[in-house]
C-alpha atoms as a PDB file:
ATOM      1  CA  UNK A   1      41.931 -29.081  38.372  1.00  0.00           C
ATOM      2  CA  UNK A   2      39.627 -28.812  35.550  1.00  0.00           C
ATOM      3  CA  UNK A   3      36.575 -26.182  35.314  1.00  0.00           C
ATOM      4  CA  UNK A   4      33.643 -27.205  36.177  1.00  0.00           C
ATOM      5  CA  UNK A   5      31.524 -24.654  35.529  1.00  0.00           C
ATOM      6  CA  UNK A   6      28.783 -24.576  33.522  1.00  0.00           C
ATOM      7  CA  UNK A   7      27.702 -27.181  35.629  1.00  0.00           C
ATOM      8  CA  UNK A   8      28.609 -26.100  38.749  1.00  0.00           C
ATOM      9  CA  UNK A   9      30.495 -23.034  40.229  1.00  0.00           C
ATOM     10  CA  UNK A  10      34.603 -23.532  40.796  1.00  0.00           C
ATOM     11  CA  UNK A  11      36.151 -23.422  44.099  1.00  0.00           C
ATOM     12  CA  UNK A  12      39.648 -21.885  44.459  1.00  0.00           C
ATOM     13  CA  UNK A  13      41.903 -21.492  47.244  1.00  0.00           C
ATOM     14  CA  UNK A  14      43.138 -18.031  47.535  1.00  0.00           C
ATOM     15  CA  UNK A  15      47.068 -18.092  48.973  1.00  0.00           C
ATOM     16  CA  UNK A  16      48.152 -16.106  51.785  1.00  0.00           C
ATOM     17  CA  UNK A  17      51.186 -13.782  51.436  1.00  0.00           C
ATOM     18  CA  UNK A  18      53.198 -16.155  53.637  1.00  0.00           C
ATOM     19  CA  UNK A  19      52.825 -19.591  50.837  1.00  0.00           C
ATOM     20  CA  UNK A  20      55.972 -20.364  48.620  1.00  0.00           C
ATOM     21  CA  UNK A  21      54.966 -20.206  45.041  1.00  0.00           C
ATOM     22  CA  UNK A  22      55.844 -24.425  44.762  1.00  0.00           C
ATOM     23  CA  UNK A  23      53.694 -24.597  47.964  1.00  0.00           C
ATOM     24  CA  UNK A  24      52.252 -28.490  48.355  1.00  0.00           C
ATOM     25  CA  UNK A  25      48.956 -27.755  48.816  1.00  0.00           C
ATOM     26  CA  UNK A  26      48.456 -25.137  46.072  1.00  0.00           C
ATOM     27  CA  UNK A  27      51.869 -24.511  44.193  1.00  0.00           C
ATOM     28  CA  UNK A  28      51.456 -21.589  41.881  1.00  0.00           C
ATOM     29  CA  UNK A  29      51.493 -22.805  38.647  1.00  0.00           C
ATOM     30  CA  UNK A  30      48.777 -24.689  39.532  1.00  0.00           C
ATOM     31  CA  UNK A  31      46.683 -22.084  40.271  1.00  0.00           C
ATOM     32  CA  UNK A  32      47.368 -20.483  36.959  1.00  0.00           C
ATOM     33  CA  UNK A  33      46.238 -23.287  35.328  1.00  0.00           C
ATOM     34  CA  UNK A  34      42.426 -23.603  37.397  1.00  0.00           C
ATOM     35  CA  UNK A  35      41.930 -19.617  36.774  1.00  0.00           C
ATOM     36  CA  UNK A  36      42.711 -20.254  32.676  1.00  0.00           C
ATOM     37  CA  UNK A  37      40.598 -23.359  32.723  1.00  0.00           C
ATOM     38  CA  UNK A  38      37.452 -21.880  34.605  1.00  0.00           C
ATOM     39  CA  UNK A  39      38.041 -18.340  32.221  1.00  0.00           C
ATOM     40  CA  UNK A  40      38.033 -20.471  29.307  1.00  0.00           C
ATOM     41  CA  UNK A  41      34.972 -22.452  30.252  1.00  0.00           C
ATOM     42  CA  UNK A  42      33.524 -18.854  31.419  1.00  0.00           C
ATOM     43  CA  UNK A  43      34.093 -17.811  27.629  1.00  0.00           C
ATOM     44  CA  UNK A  44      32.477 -20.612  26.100  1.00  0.00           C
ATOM     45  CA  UNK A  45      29.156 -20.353  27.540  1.00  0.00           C
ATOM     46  CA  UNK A  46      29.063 -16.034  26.980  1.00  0.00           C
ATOM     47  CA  UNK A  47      30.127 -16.919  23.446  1.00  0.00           C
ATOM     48  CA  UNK A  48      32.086 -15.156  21.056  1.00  0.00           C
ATOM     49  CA  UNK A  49      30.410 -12.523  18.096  1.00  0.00           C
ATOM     50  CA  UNK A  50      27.668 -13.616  16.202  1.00  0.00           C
ATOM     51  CA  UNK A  51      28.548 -17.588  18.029  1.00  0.00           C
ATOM     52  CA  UNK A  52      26.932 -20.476  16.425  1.00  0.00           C
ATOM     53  CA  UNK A  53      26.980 -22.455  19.462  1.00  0.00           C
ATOM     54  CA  UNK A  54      23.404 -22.547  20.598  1.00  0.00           C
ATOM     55  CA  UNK A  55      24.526 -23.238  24.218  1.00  0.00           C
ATOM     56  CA  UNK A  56      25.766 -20.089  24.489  1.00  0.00           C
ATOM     57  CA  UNK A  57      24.624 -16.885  25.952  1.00  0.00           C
ATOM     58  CA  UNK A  58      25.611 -14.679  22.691  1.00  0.00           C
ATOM     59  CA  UNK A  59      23.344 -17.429  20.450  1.00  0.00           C
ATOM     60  CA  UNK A  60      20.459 -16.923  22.594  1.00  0.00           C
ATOM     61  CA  UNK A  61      20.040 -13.718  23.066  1.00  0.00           C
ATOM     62  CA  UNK A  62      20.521 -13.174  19.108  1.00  0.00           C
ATOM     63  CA  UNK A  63      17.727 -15.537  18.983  1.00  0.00           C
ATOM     64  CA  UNK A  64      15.813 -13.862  21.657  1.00  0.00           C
ATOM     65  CA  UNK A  65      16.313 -10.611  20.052  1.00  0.00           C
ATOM     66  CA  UNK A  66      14.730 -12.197  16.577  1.00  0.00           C
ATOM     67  CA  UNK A  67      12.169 -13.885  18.316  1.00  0.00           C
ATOM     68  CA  UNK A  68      11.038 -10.235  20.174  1.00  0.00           C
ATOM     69  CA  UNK A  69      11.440  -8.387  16.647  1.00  0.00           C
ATOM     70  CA  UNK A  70       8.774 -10.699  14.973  1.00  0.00           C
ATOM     71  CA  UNK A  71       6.258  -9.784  17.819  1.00  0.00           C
ATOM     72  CA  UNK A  72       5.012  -6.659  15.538  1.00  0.00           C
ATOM     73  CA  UNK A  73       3.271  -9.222  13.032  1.00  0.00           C
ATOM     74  CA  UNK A  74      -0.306  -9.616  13.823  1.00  0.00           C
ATOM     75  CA  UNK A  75      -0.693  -6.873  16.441  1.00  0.00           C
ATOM     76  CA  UNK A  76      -3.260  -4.098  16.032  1.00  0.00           C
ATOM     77  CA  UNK A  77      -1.514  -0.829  15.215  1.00  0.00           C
ATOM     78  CA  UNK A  78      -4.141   1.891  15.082  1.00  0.00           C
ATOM     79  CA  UNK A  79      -7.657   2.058  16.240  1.00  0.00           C
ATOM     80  CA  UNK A  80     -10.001   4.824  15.047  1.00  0.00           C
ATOM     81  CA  UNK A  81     -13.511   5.174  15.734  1.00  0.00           C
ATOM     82  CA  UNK A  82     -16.294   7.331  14.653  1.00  0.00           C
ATOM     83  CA  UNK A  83     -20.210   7.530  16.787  1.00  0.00           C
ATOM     84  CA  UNK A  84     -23.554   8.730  15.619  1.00  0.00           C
ATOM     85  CA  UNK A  85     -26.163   9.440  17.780  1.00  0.00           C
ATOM     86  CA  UNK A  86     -28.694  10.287  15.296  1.00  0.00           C
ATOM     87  CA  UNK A  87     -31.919   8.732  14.297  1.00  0.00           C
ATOM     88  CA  UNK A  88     -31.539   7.744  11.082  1.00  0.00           C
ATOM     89  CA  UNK A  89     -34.089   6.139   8.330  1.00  0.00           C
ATOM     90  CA  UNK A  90     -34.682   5.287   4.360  1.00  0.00           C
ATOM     91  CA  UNK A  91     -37.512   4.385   2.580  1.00  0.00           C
ATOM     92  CA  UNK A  92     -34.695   3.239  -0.524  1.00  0.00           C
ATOM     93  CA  UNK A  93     -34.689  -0.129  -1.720  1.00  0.00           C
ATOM     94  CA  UNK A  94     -30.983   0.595  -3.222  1.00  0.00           C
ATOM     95  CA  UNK A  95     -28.123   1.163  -0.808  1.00  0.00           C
ATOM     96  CA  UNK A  96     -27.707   4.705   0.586  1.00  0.00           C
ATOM     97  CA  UNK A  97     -25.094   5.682   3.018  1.00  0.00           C
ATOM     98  CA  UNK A  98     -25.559   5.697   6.806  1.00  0.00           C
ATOM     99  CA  UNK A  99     -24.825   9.229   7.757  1.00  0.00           C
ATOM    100  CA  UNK A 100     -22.614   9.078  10.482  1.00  0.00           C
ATOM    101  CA  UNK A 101     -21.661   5.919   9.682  1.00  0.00           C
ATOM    102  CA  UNK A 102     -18.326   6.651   8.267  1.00  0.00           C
ATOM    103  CA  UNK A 103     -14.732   6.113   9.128  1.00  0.00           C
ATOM    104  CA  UNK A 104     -10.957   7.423   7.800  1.00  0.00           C
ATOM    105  CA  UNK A 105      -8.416   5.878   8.463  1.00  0.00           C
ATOM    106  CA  UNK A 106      -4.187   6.154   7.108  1.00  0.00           C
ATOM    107  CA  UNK A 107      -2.384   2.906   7.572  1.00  0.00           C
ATOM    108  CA  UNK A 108       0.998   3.151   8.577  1.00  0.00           C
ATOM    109  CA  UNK A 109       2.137  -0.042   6.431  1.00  0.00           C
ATOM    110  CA  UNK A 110       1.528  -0.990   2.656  1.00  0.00           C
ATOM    111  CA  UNK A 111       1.275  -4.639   4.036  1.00  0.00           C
ATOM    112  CA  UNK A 112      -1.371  -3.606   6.738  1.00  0.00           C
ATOM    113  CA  UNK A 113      -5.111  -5.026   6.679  1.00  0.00           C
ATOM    114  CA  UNK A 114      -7.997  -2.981   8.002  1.00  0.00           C
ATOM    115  CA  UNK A 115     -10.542  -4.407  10.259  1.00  0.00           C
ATOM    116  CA  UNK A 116     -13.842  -2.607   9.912  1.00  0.00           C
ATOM    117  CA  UNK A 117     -16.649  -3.209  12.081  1.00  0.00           C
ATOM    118  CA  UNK A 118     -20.720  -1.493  12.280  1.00  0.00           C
ATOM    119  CA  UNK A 119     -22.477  -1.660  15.429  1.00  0.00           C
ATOM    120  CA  UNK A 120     -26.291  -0.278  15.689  1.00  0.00           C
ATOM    121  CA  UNK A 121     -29.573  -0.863  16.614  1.00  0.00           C
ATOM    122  CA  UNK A 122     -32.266  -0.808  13.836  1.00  0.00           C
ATOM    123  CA  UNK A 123     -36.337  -1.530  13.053  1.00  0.00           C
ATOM    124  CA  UNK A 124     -38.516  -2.300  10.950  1.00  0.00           C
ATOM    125  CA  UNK A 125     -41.807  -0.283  10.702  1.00  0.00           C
ATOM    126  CA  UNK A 126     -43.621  -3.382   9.160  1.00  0.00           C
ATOM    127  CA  UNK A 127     -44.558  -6.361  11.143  1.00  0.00           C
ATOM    128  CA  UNK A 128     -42.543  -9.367  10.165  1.00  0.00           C
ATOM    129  CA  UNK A 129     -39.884  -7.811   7.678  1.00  0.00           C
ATOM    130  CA  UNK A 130     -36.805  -7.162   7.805  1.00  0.00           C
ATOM    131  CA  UNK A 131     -35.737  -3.720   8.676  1.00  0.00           C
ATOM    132  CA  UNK A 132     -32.894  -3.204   6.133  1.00  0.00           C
ATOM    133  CA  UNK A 133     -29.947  -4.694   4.610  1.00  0.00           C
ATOM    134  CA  UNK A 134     -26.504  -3.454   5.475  1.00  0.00           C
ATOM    135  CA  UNK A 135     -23.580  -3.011   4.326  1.00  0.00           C
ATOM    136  CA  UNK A 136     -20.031  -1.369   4.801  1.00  0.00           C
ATOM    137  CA  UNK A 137     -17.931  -0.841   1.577  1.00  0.00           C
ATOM    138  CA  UNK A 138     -15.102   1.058   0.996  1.00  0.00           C
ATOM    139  CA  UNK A 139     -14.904   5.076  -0.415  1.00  0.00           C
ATOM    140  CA  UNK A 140     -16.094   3.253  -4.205  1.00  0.00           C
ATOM    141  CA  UNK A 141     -19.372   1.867  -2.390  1.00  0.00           C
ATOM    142  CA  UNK A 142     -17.760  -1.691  -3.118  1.00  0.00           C
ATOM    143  CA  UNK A 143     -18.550  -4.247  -0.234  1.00  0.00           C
ATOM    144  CA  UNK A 144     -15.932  -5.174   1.907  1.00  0.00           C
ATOM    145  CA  UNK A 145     -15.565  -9.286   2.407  1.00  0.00           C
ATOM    146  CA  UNK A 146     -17.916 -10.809   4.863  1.00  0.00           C
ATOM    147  CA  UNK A 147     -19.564  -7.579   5.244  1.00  0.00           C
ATOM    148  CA  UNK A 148     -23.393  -7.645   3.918  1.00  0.00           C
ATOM    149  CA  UNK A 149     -26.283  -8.828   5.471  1.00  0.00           C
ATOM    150  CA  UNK A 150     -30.032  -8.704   6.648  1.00  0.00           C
ATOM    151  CA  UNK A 151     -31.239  -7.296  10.262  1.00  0.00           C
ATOM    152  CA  UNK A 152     -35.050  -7.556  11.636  1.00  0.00           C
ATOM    153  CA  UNK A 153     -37.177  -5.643  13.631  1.00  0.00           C
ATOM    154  CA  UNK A 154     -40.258  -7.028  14.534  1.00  0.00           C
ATOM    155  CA  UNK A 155     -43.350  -5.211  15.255  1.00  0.00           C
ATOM    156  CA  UNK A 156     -45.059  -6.907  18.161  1.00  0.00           C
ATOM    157  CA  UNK A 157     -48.073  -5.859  20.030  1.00  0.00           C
ATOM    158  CA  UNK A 158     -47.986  -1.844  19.156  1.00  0.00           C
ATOM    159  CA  UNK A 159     -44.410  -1.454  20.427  1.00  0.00           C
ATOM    160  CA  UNK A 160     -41.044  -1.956  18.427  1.00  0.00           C
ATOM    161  CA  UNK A 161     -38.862  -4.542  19.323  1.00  0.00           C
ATOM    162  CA  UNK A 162     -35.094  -3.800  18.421  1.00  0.00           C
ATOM    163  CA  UNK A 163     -32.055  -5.869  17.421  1.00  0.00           C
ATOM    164  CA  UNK A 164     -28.556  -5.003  17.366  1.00  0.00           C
ATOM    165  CA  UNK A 165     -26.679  -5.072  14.044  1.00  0.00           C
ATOM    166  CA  UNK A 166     -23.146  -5.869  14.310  1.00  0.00           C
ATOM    167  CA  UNK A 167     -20.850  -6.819  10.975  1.00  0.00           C
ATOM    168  CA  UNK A 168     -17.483  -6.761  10.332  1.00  0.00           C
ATOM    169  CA  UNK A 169     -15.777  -6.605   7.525  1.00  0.00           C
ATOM    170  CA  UNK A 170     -11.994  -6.761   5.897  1.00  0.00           C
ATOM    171  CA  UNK A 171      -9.762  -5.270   3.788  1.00  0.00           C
ATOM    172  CA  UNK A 172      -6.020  -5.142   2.750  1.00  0.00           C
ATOM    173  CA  UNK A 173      -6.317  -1.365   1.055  1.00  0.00           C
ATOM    174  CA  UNK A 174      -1.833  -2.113   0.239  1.00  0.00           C
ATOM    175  CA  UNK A 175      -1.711   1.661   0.307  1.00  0.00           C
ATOM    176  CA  UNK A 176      -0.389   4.530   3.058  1.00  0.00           C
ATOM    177  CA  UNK A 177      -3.107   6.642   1.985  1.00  0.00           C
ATOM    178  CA  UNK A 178      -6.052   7.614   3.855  1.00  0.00           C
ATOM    179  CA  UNK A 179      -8.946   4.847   3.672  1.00  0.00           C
ATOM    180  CA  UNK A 180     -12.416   5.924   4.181  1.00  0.00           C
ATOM    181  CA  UNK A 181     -15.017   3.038   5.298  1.00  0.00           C
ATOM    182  CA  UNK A 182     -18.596   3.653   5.458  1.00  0.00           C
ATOM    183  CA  UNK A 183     -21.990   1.532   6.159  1.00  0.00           C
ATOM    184  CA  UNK A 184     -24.511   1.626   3.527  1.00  0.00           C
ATOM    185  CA  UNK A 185     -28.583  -0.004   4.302  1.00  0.00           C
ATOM    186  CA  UNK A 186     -31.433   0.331   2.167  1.00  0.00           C
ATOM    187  CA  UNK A 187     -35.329  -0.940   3.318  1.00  0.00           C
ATOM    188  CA  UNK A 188     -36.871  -4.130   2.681  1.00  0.00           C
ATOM    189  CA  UNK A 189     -40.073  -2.492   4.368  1.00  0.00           C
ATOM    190  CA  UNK A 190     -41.908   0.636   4.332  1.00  0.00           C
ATOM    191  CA  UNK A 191     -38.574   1.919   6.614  1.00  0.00           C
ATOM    192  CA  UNK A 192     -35.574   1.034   7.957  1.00  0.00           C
ATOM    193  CA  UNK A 193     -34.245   3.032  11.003  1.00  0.00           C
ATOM    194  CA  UNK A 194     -30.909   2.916  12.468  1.00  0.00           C
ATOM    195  CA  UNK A 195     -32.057   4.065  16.167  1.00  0.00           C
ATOM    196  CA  UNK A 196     -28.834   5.757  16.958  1.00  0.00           C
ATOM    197  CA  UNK A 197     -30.833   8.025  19.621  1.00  0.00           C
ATOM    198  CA  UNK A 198     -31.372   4.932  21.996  1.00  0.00           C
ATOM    199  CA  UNK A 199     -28.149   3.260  21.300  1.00  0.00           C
ATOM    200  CA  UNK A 200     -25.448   5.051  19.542  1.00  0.00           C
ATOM    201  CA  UNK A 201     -23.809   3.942  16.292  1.00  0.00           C
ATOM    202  CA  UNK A 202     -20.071   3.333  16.286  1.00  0.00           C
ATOM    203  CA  UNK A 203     -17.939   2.144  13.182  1.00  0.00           C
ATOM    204  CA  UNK A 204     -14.489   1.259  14.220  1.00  0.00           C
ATOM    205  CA  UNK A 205     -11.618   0.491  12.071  1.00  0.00           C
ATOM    206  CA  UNK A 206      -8.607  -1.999  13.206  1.00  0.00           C
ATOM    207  CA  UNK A 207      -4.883  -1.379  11.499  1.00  0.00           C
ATOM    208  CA  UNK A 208      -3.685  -4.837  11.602  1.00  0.00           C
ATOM    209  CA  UNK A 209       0.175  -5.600  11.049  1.00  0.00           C
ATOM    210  CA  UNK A 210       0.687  -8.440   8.077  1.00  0.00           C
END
């Protein structure tokens, strides 16, 4: 008979001890013949070395193996964080750095991209302006992309009303060298105040496979 496997499993007929080898039912050299035909069939679908025969086993798991290898793009490689639980405040109406706010960080890859991101709560001390401007830059003081804005703090009935500032900005440093990221805010009223003693600062910054 002819294999059928893939498609289905073979049957075969063991013989006893007692059968003649040119027995009717199963004469030996037929049985030869099923066992090569089902081994054969048995080697096409493992495959031989580096097969091009997608059908079979050795073709997919190469693939497989590729496909698992390529995971490592896009996957976040290193986290580091830095808090500040500090009260914090400028009168400046140029950028001045946050103390506290500051982060190193050594990618492991030339290729990797850095994810930096500023959370805190500020004020204003003036009714109806904004408290500051912020910014996080790199080690130079120059901004990172998408990472500048304006945060308010409104003064309402004798009490402070705070907002949280949250930015985030990006970077692709193509260096293994250490990477310092920091946040930078000057006033746009009579003071800006990072209130890291009610809710603490944090900078945080992502390694991020190419």
């Amino acid at each position: 008979m002819a294999s059928n496997f893939p498609s289905s499993l073979d049957s075969f007929t063991n013989p006893s001890s007692t059968d003649a080898m040119d027995s009717v039912s199963v004469p030996h050299a037929t049985q030869h013949s099923d066992l090569n035909d089902a081994v054969e069939a048995l080697q096409a679908k493992v495959g031989a070395d580096s097969s091009g025969v997608a059908s079979s086993h050795d073709y997919k798991i190469a693939q497989l193996e590729s496909d698992v290898a390529g995971f490592t793009s896009g996957k976040i490689l290193q986290v580091v964080r830095a808090t500040d639980t500090t009260l914090r405040a400028t009168t400046s109406t140029s950028f001045v750095d946050i103390t506290g706010a500051s982060v190193t960080i050594t990618p492991t890859s030339a290729t990797s991209n850095i994810i930096v991101v500023f959370s805190g709560e500020v004020v204003s001390d003036t009714a109806g302006m904004p408290a500051m401007e912020i910014q996080i830059t790199d080690s130079s003081n120059v901004a990172l992309s998408g990472a500048e804005g304006s945060f308010f703090g409104n003064f309402n009935s004798g009490e402070y009303s705070y907002n949280n500032a949250i930015m985030i900005g990006y970077a692709s440093p193509a260096s293994t060298s250490a990477q310092t990221y920091k946040a930078r805010f000057l006033s746009a009223g009579s003071s800006a105040k990072i209130r890291g003693d009610l809710n603490t600062t944090q900078m945080y910054a992502l390694e991020v496979s190419a």
